[in-house]
C-alpha atoms as a PDB file:
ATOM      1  CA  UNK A   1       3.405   1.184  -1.801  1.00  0.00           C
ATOM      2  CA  UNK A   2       5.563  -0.408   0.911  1.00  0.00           C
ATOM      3  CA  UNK A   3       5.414  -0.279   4.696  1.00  0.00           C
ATOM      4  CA  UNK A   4       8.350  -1.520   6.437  1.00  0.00           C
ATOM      5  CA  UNK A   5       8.069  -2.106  10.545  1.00  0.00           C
ATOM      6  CA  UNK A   6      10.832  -0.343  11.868  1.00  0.00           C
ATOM      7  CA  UNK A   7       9.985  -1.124  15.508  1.00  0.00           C
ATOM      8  CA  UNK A   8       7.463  -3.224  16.611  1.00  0.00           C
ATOM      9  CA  UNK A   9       8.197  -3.268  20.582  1.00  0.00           C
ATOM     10  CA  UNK A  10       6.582  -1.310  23.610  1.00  0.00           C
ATOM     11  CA  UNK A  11       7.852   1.924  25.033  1.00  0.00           C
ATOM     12  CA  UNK A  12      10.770   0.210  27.010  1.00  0.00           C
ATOM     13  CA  UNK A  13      11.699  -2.301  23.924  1.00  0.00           C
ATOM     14  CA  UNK A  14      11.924  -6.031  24.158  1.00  0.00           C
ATOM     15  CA  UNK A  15      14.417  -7.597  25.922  1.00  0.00           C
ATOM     16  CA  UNK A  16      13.323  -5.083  28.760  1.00  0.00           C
ATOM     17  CA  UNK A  17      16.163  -4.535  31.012  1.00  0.00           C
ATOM     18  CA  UNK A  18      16.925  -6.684  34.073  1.00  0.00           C
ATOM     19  CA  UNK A  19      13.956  -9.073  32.394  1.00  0.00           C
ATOM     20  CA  UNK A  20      15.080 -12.813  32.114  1.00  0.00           C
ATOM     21  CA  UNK A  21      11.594 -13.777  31.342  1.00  0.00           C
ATOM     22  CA  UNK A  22      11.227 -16.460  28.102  1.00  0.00           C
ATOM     23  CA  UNK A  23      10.644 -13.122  25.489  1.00  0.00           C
ATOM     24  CA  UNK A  24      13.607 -11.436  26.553  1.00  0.00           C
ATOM     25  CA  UNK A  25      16.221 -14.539  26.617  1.00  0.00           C
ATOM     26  CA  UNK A  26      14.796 -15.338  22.880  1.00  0.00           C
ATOM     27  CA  UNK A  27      17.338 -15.956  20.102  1.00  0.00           C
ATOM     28  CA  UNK A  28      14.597 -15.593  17.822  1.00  0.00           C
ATOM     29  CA  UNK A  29      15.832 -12.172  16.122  1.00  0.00           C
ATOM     30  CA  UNK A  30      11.766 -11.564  15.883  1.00  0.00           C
ATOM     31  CA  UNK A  31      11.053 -11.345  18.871  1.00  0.00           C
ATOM     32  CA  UNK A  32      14.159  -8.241  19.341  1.00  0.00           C
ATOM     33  CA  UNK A  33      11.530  -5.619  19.040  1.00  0.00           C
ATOM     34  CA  UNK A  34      12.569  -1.603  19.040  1.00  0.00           C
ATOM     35  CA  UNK A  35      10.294   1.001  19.689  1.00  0.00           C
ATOM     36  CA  UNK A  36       6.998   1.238  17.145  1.00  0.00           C
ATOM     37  CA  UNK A  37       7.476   2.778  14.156  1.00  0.00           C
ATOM     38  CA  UNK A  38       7.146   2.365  10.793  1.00  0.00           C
ATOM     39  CA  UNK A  39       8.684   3.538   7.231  1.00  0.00           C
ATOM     40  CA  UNK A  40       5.620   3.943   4.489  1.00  0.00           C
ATOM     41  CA  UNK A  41       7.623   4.600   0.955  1.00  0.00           C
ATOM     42  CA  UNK A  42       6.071   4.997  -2.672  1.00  0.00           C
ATOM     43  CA  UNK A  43       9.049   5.106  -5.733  1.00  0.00           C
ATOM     44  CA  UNK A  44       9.340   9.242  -4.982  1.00  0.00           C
ATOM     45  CA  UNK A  45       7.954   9.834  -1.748  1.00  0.00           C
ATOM     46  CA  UNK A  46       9.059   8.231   1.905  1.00  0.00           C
ATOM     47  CA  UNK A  47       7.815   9.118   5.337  1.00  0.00           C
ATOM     48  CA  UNK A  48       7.943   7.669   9.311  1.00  0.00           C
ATOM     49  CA  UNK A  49       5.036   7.205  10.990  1.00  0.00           C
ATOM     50  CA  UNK A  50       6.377   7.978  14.449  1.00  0.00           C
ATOM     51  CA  UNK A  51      10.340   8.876  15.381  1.00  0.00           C
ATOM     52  CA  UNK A  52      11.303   7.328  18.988  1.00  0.00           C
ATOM     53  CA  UNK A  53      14.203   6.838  20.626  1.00  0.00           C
ATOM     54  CA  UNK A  54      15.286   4.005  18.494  1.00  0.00           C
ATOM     55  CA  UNK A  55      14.942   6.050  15.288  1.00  0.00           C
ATOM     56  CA  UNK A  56      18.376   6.223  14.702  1.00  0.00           C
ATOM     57  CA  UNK A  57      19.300   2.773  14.669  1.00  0.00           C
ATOM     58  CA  UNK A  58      15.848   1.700  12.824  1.00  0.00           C
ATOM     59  CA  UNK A  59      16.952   4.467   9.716  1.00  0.00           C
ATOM     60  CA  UNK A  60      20.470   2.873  10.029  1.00  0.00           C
ATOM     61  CA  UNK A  61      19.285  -1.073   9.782  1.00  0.00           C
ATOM     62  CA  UNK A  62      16.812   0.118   6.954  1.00  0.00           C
ATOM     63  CA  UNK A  63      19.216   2.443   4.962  1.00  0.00           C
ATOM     64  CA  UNK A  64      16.975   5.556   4.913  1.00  0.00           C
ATOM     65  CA  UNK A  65      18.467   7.588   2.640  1.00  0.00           C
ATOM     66  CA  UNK A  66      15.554   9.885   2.076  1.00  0.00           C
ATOM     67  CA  UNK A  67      13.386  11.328   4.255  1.00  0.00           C
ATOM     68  CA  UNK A  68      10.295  13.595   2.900  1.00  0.00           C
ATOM     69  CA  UNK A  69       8.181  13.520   6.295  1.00  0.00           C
ATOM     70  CA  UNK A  70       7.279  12.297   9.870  1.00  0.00           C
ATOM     71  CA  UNK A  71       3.604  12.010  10.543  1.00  0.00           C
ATOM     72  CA  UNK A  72       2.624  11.384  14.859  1.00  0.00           C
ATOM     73  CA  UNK A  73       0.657   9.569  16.176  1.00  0.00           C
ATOM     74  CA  UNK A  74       1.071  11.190  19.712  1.00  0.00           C
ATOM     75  CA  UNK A  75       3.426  12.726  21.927  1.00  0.00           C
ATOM     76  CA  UNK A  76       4.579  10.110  24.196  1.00  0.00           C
ATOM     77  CA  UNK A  77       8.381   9.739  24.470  1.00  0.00           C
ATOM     78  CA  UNK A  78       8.700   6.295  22.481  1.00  0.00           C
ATOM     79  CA  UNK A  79       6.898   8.195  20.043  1.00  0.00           C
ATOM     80  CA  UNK A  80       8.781  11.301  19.295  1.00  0.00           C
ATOM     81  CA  UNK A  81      12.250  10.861  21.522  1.00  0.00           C
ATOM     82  CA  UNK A  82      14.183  10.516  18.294  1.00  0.00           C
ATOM     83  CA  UNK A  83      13.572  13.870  16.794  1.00  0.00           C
ATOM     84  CA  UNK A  84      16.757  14.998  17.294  1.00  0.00           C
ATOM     85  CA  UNK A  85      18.219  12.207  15.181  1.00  0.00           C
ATOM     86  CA  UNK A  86      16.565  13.715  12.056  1.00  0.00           C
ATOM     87  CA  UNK A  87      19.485  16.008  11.913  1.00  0.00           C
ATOM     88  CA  UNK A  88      21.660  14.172   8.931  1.00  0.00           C
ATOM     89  CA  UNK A  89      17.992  14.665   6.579  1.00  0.00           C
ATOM     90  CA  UNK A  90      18.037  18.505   7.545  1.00  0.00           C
ATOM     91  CA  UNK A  91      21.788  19.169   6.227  1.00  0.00           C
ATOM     92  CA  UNK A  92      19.769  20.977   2.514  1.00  0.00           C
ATOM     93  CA  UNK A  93      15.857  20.713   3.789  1.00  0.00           C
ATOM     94  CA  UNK A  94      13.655  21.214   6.281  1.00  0.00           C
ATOM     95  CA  UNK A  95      11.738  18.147   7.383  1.00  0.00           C
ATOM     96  CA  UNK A  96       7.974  18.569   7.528  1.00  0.00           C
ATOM     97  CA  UNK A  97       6.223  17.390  10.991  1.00  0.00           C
ATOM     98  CA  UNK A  98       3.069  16.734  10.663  1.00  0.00           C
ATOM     99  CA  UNK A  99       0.870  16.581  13.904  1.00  0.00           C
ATOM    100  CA  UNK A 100      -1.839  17.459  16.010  1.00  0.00           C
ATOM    101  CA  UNK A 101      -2.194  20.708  17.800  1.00  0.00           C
ATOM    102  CA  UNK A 102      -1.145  19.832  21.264  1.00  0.00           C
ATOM    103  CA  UNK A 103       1.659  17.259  19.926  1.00  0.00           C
ATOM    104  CA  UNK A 104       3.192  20.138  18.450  1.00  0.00           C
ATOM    105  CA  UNK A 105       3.138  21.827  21.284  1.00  0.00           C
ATOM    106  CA  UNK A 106       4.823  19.188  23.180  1.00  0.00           C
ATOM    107  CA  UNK A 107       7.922  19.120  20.693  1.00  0.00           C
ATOM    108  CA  UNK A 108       8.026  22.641  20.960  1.00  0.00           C
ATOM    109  CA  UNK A 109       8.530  22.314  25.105  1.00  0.00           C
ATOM    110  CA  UNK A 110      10.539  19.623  24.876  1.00  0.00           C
ATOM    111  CA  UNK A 111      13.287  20.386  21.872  1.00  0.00           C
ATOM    112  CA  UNK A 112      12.854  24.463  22.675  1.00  0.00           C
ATOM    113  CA  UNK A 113      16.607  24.785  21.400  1.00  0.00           C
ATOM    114  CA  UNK A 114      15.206  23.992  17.739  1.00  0.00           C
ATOM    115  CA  UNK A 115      13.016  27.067  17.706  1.00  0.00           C
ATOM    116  CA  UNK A 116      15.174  29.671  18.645  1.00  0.00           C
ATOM    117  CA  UNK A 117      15.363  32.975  16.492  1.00  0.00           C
ATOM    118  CA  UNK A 118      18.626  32.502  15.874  1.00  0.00           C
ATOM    119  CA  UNK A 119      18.581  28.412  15.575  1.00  0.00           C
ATOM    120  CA  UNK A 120      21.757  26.238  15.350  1.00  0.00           C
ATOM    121  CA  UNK A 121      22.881  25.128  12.195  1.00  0.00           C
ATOM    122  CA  UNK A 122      23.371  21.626  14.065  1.00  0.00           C
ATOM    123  CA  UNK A 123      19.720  21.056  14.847  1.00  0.00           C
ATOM    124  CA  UNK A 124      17.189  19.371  12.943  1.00  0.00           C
ATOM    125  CA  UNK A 125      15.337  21.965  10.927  1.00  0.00           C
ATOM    126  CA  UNK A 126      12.022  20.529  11.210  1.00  0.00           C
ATOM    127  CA  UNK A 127       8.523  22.583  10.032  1.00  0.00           C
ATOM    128  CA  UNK A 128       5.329  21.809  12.355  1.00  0.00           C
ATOM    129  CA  UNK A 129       2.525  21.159  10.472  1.00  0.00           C
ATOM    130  CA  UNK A 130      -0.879  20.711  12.262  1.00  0.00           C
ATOM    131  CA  UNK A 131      -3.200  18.109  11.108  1.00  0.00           C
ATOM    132  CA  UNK A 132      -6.466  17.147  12.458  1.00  0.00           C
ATOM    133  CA  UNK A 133      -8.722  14.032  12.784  1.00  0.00           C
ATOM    134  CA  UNK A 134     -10.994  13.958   9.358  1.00  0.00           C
ATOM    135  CA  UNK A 135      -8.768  15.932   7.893  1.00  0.00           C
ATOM    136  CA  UNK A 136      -6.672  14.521   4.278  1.00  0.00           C
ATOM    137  CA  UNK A 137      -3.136  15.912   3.760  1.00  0.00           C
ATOM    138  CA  UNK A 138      -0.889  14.580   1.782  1.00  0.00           C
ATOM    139  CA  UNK A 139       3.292  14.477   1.289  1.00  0.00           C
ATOM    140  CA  UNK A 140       4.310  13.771  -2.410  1.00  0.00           C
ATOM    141  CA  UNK A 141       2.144  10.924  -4.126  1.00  0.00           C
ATOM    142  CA  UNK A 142       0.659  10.084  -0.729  1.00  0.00           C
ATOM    143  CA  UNK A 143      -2.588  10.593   1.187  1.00  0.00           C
ATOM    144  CA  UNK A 144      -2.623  10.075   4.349  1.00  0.00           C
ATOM    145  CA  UNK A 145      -5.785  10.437   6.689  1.00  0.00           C
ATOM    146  CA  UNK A 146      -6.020  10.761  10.389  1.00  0.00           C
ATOM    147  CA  UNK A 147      -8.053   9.417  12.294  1.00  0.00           C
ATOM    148  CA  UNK A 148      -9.251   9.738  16.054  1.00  0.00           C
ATOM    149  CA  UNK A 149      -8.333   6.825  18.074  1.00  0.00           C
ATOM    150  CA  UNK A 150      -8.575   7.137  22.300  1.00  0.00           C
ATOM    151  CA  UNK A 151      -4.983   6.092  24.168  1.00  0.00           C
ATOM    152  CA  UNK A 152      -7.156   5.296  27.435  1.00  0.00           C
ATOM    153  CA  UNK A 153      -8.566   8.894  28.255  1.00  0.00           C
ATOM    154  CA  UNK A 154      -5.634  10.521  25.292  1.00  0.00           C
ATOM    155  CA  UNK A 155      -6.938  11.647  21.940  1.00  0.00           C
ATOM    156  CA  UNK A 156      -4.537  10.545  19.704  1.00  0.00           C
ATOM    157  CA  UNK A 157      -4.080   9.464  15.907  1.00  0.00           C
ATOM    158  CA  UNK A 158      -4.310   6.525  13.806  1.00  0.00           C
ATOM    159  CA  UNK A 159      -3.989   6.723   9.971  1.00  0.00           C
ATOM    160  CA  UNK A 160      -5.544   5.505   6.731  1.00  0.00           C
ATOM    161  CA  UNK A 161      -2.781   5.522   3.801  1.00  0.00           C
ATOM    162  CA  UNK A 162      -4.644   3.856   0.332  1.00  0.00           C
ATOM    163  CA  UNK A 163      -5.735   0.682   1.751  1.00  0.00           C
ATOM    164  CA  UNK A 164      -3.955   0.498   4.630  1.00  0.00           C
ATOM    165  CA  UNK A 165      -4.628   1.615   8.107  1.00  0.00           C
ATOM    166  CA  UNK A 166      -2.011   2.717  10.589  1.00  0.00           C
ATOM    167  CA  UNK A 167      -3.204   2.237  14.614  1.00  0.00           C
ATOM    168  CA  UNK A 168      -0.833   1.997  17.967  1.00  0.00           C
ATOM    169  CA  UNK A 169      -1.091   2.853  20.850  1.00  0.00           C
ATOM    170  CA  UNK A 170      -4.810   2.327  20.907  1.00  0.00           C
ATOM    171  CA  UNK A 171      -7.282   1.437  23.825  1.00  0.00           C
ATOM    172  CA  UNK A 172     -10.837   1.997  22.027  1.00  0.00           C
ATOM    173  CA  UNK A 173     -12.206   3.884  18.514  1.00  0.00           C
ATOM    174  CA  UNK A 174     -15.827   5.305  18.306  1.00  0.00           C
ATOM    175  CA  UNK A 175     -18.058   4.127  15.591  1.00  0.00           C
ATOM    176  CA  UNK A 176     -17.387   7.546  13.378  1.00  0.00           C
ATOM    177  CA  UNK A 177     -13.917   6.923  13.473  1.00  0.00           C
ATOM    178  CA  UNK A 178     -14.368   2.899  12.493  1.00  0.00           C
ATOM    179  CA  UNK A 179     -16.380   3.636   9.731  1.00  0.00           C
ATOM    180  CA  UNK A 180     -13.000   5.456   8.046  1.00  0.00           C
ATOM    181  CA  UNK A 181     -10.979   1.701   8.494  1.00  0.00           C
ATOM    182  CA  UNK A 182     -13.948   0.752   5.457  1.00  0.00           C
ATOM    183  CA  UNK A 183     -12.625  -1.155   2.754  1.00  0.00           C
ATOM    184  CA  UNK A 184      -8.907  -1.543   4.741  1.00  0.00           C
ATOM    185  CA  UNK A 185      -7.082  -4.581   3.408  1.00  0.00           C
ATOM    186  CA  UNK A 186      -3.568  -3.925   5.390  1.00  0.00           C
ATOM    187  CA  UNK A 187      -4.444  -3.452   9.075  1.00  0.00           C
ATOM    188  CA  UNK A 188      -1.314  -2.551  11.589  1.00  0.00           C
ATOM    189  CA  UNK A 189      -2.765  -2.345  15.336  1.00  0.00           C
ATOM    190  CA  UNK A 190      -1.354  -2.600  18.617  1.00  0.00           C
ATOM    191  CA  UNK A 191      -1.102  -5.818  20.886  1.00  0.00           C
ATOM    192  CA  UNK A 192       0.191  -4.831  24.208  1.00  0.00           C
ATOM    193  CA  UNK A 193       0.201  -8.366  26.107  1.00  0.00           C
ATOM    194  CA  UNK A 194      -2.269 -10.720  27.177  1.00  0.00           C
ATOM    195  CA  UNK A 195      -3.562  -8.743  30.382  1.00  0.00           C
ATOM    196  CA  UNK A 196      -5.937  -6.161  30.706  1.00  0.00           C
ATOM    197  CA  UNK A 197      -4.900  -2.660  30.629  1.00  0.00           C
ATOM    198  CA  UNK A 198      -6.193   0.849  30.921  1.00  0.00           C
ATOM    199  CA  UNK A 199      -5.063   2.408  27.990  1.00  0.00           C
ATOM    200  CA  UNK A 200      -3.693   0.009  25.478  1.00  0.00           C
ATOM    201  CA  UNK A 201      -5.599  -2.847  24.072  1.00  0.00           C
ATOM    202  CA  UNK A 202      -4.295  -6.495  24.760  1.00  0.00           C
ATOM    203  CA  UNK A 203      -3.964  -9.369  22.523  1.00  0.00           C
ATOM    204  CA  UNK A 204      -7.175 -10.646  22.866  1.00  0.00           C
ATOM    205  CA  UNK A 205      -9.254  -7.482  22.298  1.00  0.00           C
ATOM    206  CA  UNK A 206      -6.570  -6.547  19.258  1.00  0.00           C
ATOM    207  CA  UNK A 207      -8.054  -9.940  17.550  1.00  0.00           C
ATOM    208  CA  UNK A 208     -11.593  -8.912  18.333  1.00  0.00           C
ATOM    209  CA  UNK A 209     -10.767  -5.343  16.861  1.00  0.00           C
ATOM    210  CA  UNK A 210      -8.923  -7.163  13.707  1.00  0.00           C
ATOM    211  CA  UNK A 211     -11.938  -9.381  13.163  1.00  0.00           C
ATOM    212  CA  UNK A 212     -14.521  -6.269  13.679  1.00  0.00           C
ATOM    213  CA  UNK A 213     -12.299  -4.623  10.360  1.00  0.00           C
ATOM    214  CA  UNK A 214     -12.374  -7.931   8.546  1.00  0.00           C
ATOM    215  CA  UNK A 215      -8.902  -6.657   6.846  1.00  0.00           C
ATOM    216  CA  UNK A 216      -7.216  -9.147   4.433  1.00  0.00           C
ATOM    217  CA  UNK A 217      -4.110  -9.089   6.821  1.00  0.00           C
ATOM    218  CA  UNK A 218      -3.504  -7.645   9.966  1.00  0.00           C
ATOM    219  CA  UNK A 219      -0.323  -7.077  11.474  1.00  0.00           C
ATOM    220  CA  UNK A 220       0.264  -6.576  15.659  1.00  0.00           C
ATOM    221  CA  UNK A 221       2.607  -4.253  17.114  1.00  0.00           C
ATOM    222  CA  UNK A 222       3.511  -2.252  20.142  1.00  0.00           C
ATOM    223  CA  UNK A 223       4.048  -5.754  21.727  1.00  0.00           C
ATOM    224  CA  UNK A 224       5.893  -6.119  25.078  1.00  0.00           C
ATOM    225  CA  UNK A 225       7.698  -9.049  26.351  1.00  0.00           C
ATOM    226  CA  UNK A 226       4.465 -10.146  28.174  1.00  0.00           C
ATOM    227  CA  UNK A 227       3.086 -10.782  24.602  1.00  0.00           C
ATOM    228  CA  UNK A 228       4.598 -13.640  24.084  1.00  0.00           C
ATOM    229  CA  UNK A 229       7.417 -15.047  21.329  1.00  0.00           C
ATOM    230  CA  UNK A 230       6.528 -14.569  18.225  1.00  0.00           C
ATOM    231  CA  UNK A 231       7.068 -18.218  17.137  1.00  0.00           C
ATOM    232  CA  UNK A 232       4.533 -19.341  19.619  1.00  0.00           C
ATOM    233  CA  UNK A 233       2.078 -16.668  19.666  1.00  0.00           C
ATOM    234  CA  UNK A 234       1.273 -16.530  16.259  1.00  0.00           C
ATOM    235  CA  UNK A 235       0.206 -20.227  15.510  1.00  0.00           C
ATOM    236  CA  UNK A 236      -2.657 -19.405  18.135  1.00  0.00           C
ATOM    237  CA  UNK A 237      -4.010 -16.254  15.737  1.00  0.00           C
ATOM    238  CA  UNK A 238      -6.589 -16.524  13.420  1.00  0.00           C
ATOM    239  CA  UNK A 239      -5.797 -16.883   9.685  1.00  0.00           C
ATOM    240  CA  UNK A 240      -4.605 -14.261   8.209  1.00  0.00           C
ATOM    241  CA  UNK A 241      -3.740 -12.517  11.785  1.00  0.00           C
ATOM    242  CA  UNK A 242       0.542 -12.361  13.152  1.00  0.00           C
ATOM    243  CA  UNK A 243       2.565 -10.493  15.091  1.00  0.00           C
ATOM    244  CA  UNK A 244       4.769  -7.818  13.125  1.00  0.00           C
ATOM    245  CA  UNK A 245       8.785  -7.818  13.589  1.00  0.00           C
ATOM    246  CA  UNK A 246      10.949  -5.538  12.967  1.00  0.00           C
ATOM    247  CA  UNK A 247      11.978  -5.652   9.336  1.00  0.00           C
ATOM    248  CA  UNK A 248       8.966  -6.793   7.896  1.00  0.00           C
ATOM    249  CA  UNK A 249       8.332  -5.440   4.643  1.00  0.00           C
ATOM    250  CA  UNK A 250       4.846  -5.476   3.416  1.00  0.00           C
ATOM    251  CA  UNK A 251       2.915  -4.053  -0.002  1.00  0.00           C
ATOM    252  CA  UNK A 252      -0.069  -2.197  -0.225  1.00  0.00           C
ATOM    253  CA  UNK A 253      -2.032  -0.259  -2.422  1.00  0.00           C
END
């Protein structure tokens, strides 16, 4: 299996507009991060893990060609804001969504004009699916399971794929839910920057979460510019411990 980052930024990207901080003037092309998502493929079977706003350029700079599924991790904006871009994989199917309860709900309010009686031919055809925490599914030859994580006071979901495990977005996990990242050898988990925050964990507390799952790599995302560059941020990790960047391919099993 393969998992390609196709975003590994924050909800406003990095550069961040107006921002002339060291990040955002960066001719490093790593540290040009888009919105987090990610692109998990097997030799029959590919699916996003999140569709934001920068979907369509990600599924352009990847060459997506199919599309079986998205899977959500929540229903923030940088998060699901690139729904509507699913429409050239909808032209013969109808592109599973699979989510929780009140995500679905959310896409529902917010792309109503996809769910009419009498839909548009011109909109994505997209099937909700409801998933919940605990709960194995799977799309093609892949099983994916969710698992609760807490965005600050927000139930949302992380997810286990083989040995690999799936997390943005996240401020804490309870001990239940850590138990399911046993045995994880590929861990992607979010890095916000190096300050405190109330809902997102920061660099330091992502490498004291990495260490806790004692995976064989770990890979940070959902950085903003207040991170850090890439070049100089991850010579101060641990071994076996780096930032993500949009692009990165990596194989798991």
């Amino acid at each position: 299996m393969k998992l390609t980052f196709l975003g590994t930024g924050t909800s406003i990207g990095v550069p961040e507009m107006r921002c002339h901080c060291q990040t955002c003037m960066s001719a490093d092309p790593h540290d040009k991060r888009l919105r987090t998502s990610a692109l998990i493929e097997t030799d029959t079977t590919k699916i996003i893990i999140d569709c934001g706003p920068d979907f369509r350029q990600q599924a352009l700079r990847a060459d997506i060609e199919q599309l079986d599924a998205v899977i959500v991790t929540h229903e923030h904006y940088d998060h699901i804001g690139g729904l509507d871009d699913l429409r050239p994989y909808c032209t013969t199917t109808t592109i599973p969504i699979y989510a929780e309860r009140n995500v679905i709900s959310h896409i529902v309010q917010s792309m109503p004009y996809c769910f009419y009686q009498n839909v548009n031919p011109r909109v994505p055809h997209m099937e909700l699916c409801e998933i919940q925490p605990g709960n194995k599914f799977k799309v093609g030859d892949l099983e994916i399971l969710p698992i609760r994580v807490m965005h600050g006071n927000l139930p949302i979901l992380g997810f286990r794929i083989g040995n690999m495990t799936y997390i943005t977005d996240m401020k804490s996990m309870d001990d239940e839910s850590l138990r399911l990242l046993e045995g994880t050898e590929t861990l992607v988990v979010n890095a916000l920057h190096t300050k405190e925050h109330p809902t997102h964990q920061n660099v330091r507390q992502a490498v004291l979460f990495a260490q806790r799952v004692g995976a064989r790599e770990t890979y940070f995302v959902h950085m903003s510019h207040r991170a850090g560059m890439h070049a100089i941020m991850n010579v101060k990790f641990p071994p076996h411990m780096q930032f993500a960047y949009d692009g990165l391919c990596v194989e798991f099993f």
